[in-house]
Protein backbone atom coordinates (compact mmCIF):
# COMPACT_ATOMS: atom_id res chain seq x y z
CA UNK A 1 0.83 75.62 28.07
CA UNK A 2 -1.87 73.48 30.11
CA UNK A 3 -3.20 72.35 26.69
CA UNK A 4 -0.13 71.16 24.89
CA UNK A 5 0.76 69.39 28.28
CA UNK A 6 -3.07 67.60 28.19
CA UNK A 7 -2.64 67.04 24.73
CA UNK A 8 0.52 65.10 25.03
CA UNK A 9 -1.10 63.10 28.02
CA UNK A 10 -3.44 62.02 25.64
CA UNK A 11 -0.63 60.96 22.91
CA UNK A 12 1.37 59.15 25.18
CA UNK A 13 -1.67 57.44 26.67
CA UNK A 14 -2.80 55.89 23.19
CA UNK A 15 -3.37 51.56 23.71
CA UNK A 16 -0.59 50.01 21.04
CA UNK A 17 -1.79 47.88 18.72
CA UNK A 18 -0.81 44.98 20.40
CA UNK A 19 -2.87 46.42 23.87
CA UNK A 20 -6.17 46.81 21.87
CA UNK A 21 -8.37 44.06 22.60
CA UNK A 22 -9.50 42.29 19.18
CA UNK A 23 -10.10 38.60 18.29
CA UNK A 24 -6.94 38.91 16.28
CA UNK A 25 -5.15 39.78 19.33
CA UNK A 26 -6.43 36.95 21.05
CA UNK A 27 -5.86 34.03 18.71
CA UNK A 28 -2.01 35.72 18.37
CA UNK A 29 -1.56 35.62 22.33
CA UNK A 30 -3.12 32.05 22.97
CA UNK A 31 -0.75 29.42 23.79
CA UNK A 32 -1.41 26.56 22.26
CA UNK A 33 1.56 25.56 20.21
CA UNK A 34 -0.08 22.60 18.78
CA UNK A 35 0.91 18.55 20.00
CA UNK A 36 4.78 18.47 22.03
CA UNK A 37 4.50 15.07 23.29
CA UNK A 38 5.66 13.52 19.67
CA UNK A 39 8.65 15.75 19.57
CA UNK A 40 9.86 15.06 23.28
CA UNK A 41 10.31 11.14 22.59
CA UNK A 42 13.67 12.35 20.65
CA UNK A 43 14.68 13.27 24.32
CA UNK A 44 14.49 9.59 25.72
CA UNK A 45 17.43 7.95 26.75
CA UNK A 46 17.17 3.99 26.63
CA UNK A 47 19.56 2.07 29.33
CA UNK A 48 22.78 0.33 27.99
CA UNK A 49 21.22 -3.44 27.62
CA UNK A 50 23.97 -6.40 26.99
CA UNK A 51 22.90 -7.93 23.57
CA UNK A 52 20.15 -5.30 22.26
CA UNK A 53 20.80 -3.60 19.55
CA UNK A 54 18.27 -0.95 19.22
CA UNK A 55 17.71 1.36 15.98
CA UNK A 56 17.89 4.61 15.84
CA UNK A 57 14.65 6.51 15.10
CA UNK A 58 13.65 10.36 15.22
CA UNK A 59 9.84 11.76 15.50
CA UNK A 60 8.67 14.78 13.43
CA UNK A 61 5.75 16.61 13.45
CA UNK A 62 4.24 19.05 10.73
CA UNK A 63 1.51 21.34 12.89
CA UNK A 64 -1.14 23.08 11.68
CA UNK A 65 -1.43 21.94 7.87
CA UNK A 66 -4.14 23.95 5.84
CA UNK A 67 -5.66 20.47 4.56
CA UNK A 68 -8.79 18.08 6.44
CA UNK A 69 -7.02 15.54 8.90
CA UNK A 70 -10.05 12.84 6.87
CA UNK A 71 -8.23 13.71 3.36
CA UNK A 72 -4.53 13.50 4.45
CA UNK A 73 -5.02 10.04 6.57
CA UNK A 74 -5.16 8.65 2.55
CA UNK A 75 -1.19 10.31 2.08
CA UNK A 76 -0.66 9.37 5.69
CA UNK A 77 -1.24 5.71 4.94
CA UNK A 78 0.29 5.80 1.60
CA UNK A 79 3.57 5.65 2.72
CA UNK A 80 3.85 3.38 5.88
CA UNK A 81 6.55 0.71 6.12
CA UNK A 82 8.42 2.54 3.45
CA UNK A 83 11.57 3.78 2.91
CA UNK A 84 12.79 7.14 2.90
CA UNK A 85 14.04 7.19 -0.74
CA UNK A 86 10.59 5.39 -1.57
CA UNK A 87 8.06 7.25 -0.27
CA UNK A 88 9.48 10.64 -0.96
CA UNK A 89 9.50 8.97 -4.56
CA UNK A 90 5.70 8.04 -4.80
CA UNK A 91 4.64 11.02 -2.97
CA UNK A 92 6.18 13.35 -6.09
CA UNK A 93 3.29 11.96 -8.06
CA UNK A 94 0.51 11.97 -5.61
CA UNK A 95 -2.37 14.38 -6.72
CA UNK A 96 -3.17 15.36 -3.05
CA UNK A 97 -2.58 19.05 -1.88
CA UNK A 98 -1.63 17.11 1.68
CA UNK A 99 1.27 15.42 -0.47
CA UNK A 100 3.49 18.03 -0.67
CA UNK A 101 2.95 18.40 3.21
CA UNK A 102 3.96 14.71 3.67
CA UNK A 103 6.65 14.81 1.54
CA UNK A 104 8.24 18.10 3.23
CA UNK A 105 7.84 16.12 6.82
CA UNK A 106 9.85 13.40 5.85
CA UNK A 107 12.80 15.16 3.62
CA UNK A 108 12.34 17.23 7.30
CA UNK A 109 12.81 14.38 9.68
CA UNK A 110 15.72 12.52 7.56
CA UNK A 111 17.82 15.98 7.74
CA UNK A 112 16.96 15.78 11.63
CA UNK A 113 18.43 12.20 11.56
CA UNK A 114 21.53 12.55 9.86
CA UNK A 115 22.64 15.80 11.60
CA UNK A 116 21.07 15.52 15.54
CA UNK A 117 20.63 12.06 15.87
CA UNK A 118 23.86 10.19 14.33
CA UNK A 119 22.31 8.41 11.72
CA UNK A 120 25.32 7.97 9.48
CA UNK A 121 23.87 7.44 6.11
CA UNK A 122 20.22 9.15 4.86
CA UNK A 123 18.94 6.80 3.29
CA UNK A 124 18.79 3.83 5.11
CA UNK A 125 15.63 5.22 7.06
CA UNK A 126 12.19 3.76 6.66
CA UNK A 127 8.54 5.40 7.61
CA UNK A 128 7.40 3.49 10.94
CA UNK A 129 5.20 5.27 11.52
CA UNK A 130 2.52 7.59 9.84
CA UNK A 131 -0.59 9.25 10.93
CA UNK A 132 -2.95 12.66 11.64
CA UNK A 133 -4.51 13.79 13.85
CA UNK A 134 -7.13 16.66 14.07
CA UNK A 135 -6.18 20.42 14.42
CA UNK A 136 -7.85 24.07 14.82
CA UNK A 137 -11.13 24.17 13.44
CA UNK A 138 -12.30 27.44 12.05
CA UNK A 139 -15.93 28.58 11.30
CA UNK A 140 -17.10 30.35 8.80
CA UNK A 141 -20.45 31.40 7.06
CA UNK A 142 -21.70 31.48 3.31
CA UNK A 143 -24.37 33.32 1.97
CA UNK A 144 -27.32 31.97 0.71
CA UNK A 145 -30.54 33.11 -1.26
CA UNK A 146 -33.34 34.63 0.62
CA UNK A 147 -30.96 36.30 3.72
CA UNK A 148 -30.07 32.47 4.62
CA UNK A 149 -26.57 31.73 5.77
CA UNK A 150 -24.74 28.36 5.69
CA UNK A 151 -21.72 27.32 7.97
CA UNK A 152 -18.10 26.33 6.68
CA UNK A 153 -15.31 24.70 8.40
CA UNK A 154 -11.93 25.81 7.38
CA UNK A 155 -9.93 22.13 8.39
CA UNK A 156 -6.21 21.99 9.84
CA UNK A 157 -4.81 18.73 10.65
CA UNK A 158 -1.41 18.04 12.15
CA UNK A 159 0.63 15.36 10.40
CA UNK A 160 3.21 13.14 12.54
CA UNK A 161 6.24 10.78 11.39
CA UNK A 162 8.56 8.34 12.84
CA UNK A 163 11.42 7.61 10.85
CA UNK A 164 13.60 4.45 11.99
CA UNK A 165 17.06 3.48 11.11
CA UNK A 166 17.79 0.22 8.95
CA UNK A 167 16.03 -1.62 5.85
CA UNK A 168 12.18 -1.74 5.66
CA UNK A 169 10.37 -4.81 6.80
CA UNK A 170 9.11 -7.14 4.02
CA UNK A 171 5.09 -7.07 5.41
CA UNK A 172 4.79 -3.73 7.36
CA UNK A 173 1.17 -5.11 8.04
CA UNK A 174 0.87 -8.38 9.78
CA UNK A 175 -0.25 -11.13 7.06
CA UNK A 176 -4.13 -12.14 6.71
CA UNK A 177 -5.59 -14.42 9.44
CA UNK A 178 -8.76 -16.99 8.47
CA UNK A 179 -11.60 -16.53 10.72
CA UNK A 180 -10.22 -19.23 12.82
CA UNK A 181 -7.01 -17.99 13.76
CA UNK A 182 -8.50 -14.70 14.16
CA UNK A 183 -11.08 -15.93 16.77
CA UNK A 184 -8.11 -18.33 18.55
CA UNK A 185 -6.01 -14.97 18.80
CA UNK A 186 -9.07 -12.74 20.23
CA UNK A 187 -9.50 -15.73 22.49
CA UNK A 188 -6.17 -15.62 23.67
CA UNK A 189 -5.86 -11.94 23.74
CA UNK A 190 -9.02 -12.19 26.34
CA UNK A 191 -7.54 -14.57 28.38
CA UNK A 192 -4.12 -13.08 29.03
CA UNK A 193 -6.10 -9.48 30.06
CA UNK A 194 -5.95 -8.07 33.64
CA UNK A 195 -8.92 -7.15 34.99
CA UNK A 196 -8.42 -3.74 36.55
CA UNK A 197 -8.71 -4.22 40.23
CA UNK A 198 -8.94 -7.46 41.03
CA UNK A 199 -6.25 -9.96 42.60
């Protein structure tokens, strides 16, 4: 009787698989759930102001995209000052694995517009803004000849939006300055600066 009763001490006793300590384990229980500052600007609210008439806008991000952060800032930039409609267009015939990615953000961030943020029609949304930024990096080997062993990175990138309610502007980047007018506005950028500190 003594037996069965150690024996089912020892059943009972047996770590989950969830309690046994393993790297898997680890990476499953760590809690980084990627960037949450993007997300939270859909949370501001902007003060009633008499003669402002501010667009509606809605901030998406895709986390943890199987694709390097240096390859999808080429996607990324492909479809700035865009619209909607547009980009989702030229990114159907983009040969870039993070294209798909892109393309799912967007079609994911217009649905978020229309039904949580009372944009009344779909497509009069434009990109305003489009960018990466760098994700988990995982390490890997490779064999080599002669018992040599080379390091690989497995890349993940996390890709952010900011879709904006009305018609696209004409020149989403600002028109070319001659050396001149570039130096006057450095010059004047430099002058109207605030040194930290002083008076």
């Amino acid at each position: 009787m003594n037996l069965v009763k150690n024996l089912l001490k020892i059943v009972v006793n047996v770590p989950q698989k969830s309690q046994i300590h393993s790297t898997a384990a680890l990476a499953a229980n760590s809690f980084n759930y990627g960037p949450r500052k993007w997300e939270a600007y859909n949370k501001t609210i902007f003060p009633p102001e008499e003669g402002i008439s501010r667009p509606a806008y809605v901030c998406h991000v895709k986390k943890n995209i199987r694709y390097s952060p240096k390859k999808m800032w080429y996607v990324a930039c492909l479809v700035r000052g865009m619209s909607v409609d547009e980009a989702v267009k030229q990114l159907s015939f983009v040969l870039k694995k993070g294209a798909k990615d892109v393309k799912n953000a967007i079609l994911e961030a217009q649905k978020l517009a229309v039904e949580q943020h009372n944009v009344e029609f779909k497509s009069n949304l434009w990109v305003a803004e489009s960018f990466v930024g760098k994700a988990k990096y995982f390490k890997g080997i490779r064999r080599h000849a002669r018992k040599r062993i080379g390091e690989v990175e497995y890349k993940h990138c996390h890709y952010f939006v900011r879709l904006e309610e009305g018609p696209p502007p004409a020149n989403y980047y600002p028109a070319d300055l001659t050396p001149e007018q570039q130096l006057d506005k450095w010059m004047d950028q430099m002058r109207k600066r605030r040194v930290t500190g002083s008076l």
